[in-house]
PDB file of N, CA and C in Angstrom:
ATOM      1  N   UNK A   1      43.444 330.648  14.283  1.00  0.00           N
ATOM      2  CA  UNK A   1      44.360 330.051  13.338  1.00  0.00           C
ATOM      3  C   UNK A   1      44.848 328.683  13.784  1.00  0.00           C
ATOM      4  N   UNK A   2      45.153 328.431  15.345  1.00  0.00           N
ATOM      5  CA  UNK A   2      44.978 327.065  15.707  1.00  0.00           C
ATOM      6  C   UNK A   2      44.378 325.865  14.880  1.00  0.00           C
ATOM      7  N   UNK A   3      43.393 325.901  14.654  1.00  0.00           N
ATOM      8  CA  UNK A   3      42.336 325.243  13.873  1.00  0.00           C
ATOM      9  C   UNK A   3      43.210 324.795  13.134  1.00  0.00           C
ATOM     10  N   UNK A   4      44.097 325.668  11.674  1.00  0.00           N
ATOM     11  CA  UNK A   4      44.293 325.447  10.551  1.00  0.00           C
ATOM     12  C   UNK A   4      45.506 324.525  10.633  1.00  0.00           C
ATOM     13  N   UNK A   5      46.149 325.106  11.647  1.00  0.00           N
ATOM     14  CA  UNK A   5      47.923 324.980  11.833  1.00  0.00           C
ATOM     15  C   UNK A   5      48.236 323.733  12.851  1.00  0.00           C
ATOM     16  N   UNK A   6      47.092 323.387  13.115  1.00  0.00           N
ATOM     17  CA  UNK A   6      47.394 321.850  14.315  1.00  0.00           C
ATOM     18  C   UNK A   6      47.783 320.453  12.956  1.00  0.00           C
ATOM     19  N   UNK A   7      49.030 320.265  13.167  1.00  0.00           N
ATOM     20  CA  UNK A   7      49.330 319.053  12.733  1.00  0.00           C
ATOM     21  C   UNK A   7      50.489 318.384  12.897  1.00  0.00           C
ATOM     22  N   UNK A   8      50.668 317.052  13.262  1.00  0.00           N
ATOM     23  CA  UNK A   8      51.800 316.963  13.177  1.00  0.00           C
ATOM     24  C   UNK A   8      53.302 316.599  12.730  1.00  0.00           C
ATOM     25  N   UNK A   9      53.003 317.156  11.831  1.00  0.00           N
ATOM     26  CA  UNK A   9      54.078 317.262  10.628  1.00  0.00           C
ATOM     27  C   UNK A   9      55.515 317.923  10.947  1.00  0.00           C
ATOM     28  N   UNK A  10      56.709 316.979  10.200  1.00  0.00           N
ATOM     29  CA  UNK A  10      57.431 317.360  10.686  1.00  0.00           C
ATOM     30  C   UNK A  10      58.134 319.070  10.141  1.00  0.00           C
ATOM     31  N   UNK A  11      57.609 319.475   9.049  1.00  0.00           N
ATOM     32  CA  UNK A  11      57.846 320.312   8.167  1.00  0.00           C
ATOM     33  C   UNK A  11      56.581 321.480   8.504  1.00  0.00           C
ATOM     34  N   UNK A  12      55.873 321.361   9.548  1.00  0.00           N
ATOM     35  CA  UNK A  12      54.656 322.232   9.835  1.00  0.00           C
ATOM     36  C   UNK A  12      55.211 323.421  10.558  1.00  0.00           C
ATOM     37  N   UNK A  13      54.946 324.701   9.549  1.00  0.00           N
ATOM     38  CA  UNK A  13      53.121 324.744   9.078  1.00  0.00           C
ATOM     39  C   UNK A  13      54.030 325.123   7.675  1.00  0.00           C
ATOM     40  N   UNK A  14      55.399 324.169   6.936  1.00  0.00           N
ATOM     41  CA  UNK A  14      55.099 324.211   5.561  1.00  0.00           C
ATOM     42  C   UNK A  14      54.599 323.177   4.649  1.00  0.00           C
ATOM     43  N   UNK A  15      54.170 322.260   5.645  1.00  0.00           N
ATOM     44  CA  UNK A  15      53.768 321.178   4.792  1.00  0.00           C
ATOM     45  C   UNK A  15      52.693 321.195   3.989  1.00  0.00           C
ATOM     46  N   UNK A  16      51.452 322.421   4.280  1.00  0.00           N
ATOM     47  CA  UNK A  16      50.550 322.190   3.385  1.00  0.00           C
ATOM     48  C   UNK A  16      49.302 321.997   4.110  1.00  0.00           C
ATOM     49  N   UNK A  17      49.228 321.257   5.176  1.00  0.00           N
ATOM     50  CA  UNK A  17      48.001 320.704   5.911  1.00  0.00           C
ATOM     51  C   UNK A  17      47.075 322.005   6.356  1.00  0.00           C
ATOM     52  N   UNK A  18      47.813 323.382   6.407  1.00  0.00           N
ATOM     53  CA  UNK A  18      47.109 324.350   7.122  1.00  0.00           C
ATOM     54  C   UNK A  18      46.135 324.996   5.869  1.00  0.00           C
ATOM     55  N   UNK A  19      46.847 324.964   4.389  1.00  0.00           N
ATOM     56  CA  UNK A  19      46.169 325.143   3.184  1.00  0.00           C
ATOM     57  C   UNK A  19      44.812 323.928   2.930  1.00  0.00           C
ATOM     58  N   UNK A  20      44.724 322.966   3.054  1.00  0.00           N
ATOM     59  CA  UNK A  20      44.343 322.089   3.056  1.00  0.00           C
ATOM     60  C   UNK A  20      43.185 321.810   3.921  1.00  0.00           C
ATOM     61  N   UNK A  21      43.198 322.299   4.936  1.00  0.00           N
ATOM     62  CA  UNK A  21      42.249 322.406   6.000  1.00  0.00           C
ATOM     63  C   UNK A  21      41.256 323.695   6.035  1.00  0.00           C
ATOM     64  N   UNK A  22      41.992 324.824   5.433  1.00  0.00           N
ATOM     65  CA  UNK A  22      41.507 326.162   5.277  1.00  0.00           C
ATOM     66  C   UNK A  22      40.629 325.423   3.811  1.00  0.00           C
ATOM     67  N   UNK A  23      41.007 325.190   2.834  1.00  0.00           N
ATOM     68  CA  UNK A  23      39.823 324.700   1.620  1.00  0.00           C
ATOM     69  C   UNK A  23      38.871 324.171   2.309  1.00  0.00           C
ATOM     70  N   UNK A  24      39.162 322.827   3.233  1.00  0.00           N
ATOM     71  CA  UNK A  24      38.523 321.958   3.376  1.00  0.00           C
ATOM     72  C   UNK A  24      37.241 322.851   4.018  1.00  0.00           C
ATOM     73  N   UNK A  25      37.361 323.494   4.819  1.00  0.00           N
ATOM     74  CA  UNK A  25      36.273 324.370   5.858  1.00  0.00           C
ATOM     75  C   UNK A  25      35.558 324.981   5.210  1.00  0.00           C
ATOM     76  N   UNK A  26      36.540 325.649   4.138  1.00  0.00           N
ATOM     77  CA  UNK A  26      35.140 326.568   2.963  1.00  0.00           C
ATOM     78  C   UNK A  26      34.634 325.898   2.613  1.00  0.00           C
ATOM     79  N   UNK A  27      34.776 324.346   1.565  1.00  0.00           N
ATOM     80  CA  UNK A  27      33.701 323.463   0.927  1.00  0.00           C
ATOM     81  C   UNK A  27      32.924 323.007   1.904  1.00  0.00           C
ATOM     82  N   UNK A  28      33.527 322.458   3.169  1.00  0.00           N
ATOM     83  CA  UNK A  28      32.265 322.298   4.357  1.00  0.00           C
ATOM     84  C   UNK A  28      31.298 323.121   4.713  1.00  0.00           C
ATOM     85  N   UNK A  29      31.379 324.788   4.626  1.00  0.00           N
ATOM     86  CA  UNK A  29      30.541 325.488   5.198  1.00  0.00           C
ATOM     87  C   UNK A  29      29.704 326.046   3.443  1.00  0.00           C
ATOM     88  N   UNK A  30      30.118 326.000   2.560  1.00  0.00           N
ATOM     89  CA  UNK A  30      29.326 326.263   1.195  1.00  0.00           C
ATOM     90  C   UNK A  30      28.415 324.636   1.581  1.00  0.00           C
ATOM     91  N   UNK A  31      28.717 323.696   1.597  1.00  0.00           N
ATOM     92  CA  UNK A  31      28.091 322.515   1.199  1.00  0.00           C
ATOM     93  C   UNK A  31      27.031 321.928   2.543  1.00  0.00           C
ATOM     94  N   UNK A  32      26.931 322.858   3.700  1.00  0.00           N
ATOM     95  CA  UNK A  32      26.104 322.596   4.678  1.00  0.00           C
ATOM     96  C   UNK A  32      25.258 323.935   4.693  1.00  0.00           C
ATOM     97  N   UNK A  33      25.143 324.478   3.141  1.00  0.00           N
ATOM     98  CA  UNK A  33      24.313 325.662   2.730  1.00  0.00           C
ATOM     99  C   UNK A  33      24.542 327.373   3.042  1.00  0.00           C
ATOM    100  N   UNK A  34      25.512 327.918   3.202  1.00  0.00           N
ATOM    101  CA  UNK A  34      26.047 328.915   3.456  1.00  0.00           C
ATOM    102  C   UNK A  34      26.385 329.147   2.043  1.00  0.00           C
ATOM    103  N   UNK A  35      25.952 330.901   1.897  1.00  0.00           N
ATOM    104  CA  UNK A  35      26.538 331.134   0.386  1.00  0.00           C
ATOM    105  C   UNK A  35      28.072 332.025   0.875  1.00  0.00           C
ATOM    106  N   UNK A  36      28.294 332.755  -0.164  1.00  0.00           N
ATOM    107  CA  UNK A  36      29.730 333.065  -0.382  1.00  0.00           C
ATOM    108  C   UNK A  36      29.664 334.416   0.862  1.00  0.00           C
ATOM    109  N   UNK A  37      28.539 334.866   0.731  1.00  0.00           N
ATOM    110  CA  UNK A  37      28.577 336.133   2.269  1.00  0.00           C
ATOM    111  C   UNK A  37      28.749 335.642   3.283  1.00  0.00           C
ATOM    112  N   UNK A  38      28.017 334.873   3.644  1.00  0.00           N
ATOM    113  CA  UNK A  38      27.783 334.021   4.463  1.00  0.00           C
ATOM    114  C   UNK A  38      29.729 333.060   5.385  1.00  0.00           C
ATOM    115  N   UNK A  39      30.092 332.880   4.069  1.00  0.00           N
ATOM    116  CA  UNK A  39      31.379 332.483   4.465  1.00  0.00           C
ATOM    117  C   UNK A  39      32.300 333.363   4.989  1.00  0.00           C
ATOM    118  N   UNK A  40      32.423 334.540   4.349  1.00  0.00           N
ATOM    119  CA  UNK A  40      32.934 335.171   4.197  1.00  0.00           C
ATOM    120  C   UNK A  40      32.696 335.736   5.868  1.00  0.00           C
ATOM    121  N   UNK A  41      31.626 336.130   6.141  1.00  0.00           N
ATOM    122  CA  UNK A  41      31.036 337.106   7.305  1.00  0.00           C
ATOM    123  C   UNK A  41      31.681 336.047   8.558  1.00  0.00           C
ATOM    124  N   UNK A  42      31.500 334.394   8.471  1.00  0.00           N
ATOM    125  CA  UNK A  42      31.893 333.415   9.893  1.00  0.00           C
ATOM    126  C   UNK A  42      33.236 333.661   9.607  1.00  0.00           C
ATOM    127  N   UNK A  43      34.248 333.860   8.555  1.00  0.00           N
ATOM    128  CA  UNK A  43      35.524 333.569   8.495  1.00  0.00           C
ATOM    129  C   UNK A  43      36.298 334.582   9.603  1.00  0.00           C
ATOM    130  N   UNK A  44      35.688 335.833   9.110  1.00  0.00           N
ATOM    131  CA  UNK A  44      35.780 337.040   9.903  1.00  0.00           C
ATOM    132  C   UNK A  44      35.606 336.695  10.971  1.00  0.00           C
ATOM    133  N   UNK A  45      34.407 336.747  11.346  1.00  0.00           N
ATOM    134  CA  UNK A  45      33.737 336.412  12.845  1.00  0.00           C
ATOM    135  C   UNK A  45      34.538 335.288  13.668  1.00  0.00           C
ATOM    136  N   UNK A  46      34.862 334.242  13.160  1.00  0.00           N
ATOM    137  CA  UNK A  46      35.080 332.912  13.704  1.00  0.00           C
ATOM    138  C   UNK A  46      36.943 333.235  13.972  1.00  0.00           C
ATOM    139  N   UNK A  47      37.285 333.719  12.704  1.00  0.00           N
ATOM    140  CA  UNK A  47      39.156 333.585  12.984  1.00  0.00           C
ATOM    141  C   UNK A  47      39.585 335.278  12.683  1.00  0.00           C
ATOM    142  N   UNK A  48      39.140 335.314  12.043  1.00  0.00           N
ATOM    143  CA  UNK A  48      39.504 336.935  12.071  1.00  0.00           C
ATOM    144  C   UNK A  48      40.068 336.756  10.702  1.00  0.00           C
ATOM    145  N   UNK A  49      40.306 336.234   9.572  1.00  0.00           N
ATOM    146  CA  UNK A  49      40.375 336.247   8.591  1.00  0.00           C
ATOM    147  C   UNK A  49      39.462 337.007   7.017  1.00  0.00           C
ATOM    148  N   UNK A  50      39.640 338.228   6.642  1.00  0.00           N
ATOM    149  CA  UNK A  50      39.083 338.917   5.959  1.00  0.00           C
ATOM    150  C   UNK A  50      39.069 338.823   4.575  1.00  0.00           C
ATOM    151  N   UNK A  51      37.730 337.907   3.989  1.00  0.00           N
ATOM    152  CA  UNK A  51      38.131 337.463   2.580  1.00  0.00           C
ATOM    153  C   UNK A  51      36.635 338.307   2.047  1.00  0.00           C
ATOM    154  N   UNK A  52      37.003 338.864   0.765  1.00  0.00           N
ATOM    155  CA  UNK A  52      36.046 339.321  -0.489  1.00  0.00           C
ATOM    156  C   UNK A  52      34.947 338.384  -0.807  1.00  0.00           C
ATOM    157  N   UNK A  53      33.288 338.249  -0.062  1.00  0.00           N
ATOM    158  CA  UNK A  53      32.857 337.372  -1.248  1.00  0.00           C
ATOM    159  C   UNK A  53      32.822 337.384  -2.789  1.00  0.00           C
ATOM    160  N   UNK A  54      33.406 338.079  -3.359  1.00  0.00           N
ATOM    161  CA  UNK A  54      33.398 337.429  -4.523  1.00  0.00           C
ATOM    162  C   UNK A  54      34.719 336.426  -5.071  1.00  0.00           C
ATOM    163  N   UNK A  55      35.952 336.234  -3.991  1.00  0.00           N
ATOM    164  CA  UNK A  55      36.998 335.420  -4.241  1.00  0.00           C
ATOM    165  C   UNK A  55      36.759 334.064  -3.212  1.00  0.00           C
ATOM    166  N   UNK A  56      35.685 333.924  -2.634  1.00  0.00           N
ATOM    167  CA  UNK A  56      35.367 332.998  -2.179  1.00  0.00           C
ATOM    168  C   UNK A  56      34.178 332.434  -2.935  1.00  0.00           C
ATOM    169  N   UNK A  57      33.705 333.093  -3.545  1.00  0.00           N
ATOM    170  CA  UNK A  57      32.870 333.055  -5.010  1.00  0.00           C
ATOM    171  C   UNK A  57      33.717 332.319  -6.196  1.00  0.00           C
ATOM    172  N   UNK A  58      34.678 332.622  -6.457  1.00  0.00           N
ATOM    173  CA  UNK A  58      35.942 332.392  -7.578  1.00  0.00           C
ATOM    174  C   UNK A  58      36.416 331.148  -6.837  1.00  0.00           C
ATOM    175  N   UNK A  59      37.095 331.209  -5.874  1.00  0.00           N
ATOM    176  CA  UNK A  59      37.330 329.659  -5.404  1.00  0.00           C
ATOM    177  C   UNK A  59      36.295 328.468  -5.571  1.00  0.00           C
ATOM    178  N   UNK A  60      35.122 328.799  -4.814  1.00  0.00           N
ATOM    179  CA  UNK A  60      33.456 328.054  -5.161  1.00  0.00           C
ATOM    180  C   UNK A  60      34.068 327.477  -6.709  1.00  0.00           C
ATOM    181  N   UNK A  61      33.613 328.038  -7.546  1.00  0.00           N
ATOM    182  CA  UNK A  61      33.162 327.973  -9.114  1.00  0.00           C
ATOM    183  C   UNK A  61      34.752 327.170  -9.590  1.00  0.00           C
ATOM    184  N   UNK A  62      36.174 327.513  -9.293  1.00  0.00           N
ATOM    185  CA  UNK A  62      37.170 327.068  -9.404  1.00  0.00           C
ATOM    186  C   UNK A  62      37.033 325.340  -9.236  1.00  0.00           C
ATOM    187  N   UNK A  63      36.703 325.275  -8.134  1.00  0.00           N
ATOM    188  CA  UNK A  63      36.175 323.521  -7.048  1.00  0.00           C
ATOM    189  C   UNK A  63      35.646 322.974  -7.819  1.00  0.00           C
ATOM    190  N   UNK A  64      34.238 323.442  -8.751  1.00  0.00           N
ATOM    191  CA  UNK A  64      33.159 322.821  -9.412  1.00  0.00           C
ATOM    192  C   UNK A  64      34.000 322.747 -10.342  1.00  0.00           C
ATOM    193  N   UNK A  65      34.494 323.171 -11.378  1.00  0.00           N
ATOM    194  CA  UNK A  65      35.669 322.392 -12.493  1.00  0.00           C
ATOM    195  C   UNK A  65      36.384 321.865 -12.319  1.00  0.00           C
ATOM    196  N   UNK A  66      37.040 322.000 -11.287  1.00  0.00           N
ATOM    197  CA  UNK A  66      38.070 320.886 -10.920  1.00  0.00           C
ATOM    198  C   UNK A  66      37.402 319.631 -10.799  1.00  0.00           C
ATOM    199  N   UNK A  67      36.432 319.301 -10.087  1.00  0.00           N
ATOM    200  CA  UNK A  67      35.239 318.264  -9.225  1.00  0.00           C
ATOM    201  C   UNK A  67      34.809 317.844 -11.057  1.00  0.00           C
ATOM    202  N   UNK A  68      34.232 318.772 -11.843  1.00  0.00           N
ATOM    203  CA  UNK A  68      33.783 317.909 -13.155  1.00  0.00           C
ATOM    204  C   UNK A  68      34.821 317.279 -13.941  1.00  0.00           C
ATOM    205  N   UNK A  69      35.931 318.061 -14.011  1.00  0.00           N
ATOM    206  CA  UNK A  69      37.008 316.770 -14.642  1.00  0.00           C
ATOM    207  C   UNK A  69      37.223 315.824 -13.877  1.00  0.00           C
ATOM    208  N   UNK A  70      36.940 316.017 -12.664  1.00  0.00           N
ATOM    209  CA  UNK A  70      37.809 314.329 -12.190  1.00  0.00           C
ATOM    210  C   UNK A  70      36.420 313.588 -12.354  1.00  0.00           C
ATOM    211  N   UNK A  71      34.896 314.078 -12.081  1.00  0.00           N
ATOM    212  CA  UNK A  71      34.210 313.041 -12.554  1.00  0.00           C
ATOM    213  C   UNK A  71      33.674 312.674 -14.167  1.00  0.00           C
ATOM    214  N   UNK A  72      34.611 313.354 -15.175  1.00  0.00           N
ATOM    215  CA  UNK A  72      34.387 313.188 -16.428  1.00  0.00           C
ATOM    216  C   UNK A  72      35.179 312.049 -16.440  1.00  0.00           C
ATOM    217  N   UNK A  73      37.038 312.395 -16.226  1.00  0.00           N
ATOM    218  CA  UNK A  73      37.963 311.459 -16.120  1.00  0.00           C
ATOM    219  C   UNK A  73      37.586 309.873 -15.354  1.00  0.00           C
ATOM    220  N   UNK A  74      36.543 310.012 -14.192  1.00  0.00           N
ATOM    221  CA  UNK A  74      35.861 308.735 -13.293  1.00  0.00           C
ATOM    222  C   UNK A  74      34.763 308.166 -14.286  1.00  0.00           C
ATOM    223  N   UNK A  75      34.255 308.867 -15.481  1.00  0.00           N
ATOM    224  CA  UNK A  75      33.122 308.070 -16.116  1.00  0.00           C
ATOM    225  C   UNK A  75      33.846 307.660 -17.535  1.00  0.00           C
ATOM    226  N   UNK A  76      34.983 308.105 -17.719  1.00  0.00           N
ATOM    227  CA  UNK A  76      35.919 307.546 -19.176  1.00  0.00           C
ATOM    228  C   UNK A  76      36.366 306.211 -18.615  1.00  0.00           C
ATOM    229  N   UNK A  77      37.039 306.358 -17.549  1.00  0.00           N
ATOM    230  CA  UNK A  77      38.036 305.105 -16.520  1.00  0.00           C
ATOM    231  C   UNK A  77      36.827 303.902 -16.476  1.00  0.00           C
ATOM    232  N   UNK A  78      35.567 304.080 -16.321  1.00  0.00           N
ATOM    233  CA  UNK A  78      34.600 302.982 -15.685  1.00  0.00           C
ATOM    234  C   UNK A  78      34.687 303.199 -14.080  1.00  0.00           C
ATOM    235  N   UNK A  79      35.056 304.023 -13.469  1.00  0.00           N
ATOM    236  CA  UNK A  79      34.973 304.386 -12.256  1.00  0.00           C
ATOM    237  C   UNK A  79      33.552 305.139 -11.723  1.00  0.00           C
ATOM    238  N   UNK A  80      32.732 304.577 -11.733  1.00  0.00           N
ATOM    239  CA  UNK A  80      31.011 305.633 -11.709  1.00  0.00           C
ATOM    240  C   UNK A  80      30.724 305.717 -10.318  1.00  0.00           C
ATOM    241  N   UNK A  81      30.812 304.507  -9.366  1.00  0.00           N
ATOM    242  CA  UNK A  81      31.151 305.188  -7.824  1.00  0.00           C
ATOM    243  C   UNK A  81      31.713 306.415  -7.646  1.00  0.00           C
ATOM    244  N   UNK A  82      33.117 306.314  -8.401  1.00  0.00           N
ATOM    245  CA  UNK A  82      33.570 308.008  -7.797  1.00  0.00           C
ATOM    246  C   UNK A  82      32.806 308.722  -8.639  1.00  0.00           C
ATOM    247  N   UNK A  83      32.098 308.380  -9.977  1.00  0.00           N
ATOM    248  CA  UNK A  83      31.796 309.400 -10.646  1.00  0.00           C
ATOM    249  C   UNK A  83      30.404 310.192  -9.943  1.00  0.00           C
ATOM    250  N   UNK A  84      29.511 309.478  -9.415  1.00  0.00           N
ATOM    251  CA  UNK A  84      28.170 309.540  -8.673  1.00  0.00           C
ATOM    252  C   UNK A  84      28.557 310.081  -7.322  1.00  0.00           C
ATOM    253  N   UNK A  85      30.139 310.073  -6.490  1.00  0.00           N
ATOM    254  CA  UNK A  85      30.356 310.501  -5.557  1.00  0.00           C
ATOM    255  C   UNK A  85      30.534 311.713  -5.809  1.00  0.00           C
ATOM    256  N   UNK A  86      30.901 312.250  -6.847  1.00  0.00           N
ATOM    257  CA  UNK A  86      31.639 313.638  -7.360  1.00  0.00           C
ATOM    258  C   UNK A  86      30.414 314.691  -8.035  1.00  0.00           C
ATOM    259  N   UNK A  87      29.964 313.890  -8.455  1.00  0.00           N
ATOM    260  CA  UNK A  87      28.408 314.431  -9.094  1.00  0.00           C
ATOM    261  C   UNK A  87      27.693 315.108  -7.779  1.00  0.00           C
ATOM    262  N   UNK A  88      27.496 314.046  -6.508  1.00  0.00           N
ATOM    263  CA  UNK A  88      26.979 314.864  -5.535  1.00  0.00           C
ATOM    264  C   UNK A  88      27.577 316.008  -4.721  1.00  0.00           C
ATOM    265  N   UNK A  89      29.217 315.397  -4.316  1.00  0.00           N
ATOM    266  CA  UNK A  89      29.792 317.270  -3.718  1.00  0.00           C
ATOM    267  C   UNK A  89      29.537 317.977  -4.662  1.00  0.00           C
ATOM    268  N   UNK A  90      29.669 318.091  -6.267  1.00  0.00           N
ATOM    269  CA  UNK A  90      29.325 319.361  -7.314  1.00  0.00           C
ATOM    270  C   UNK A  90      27.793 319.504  -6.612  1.00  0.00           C
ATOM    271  N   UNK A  91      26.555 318.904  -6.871  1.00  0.00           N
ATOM    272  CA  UNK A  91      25.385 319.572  -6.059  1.00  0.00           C
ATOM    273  C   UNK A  91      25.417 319.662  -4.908  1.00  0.00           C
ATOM    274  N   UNK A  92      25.997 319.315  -4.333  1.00  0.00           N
ATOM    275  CA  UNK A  92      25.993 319.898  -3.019  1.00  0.00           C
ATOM    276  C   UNK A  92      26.482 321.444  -2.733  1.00  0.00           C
ATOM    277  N   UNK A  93      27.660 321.745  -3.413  1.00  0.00           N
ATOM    278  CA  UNK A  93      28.930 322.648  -3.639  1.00  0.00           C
ATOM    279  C   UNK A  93      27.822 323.940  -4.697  1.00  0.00           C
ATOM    280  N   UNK A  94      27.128 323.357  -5.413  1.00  0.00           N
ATOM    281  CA  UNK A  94      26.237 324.342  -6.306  1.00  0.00           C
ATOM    282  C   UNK A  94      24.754 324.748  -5.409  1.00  0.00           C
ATOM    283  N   UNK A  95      24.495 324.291  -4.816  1.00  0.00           N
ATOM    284  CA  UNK A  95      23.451 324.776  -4.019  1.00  0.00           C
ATOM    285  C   UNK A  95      22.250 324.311  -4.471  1.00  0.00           C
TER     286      UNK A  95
END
């Protein structure tokens, strides 16, 4: 849990950074090709944290809508850098 909770904030660990870091690791380990078992099985293994693949499944699929509005909202704006940046974490994030 170290991992999640190192920051130094003065409001830590309510500031958020430990939520934030815990996402960040799942989209890192889905997007360097690990499916939702797969996450699920290192989360265990790695911290001792016991999650359902199928709600690490639901988070996954949650990310990818979130990720297409902001690059719908990036191709209305004239923003297509972010939109082409966002396009690739979604394939990346989709496998």
């Amino acid at each position: 849990f170290k991992a999640f909770l190192n920051c130094r904030c003065k409001t830590n660990p309510l500031c958020g950074c430990a939520e934030r870091k815990f996402a960040a690791e799942i989209l890192e380990l889905r997007m360097s090709g690990m499916n939702h078992r797969d996450i699920s099985e290192f989360l265990l293994d790695e911290y001792g944290i016991d999650l359902f693949p199928t709600d690490i499944l639901s988070y996954l699929e949650e990310s990818v809508h979130l990720l297409e509005a902001v690059k719908d909202v990036s191709t209305i704006e004239g923003k297509e850098k972010l939109a082409a940046k966002t396009a690739e974490v979604i394939g990346k994030i989709e496998g």
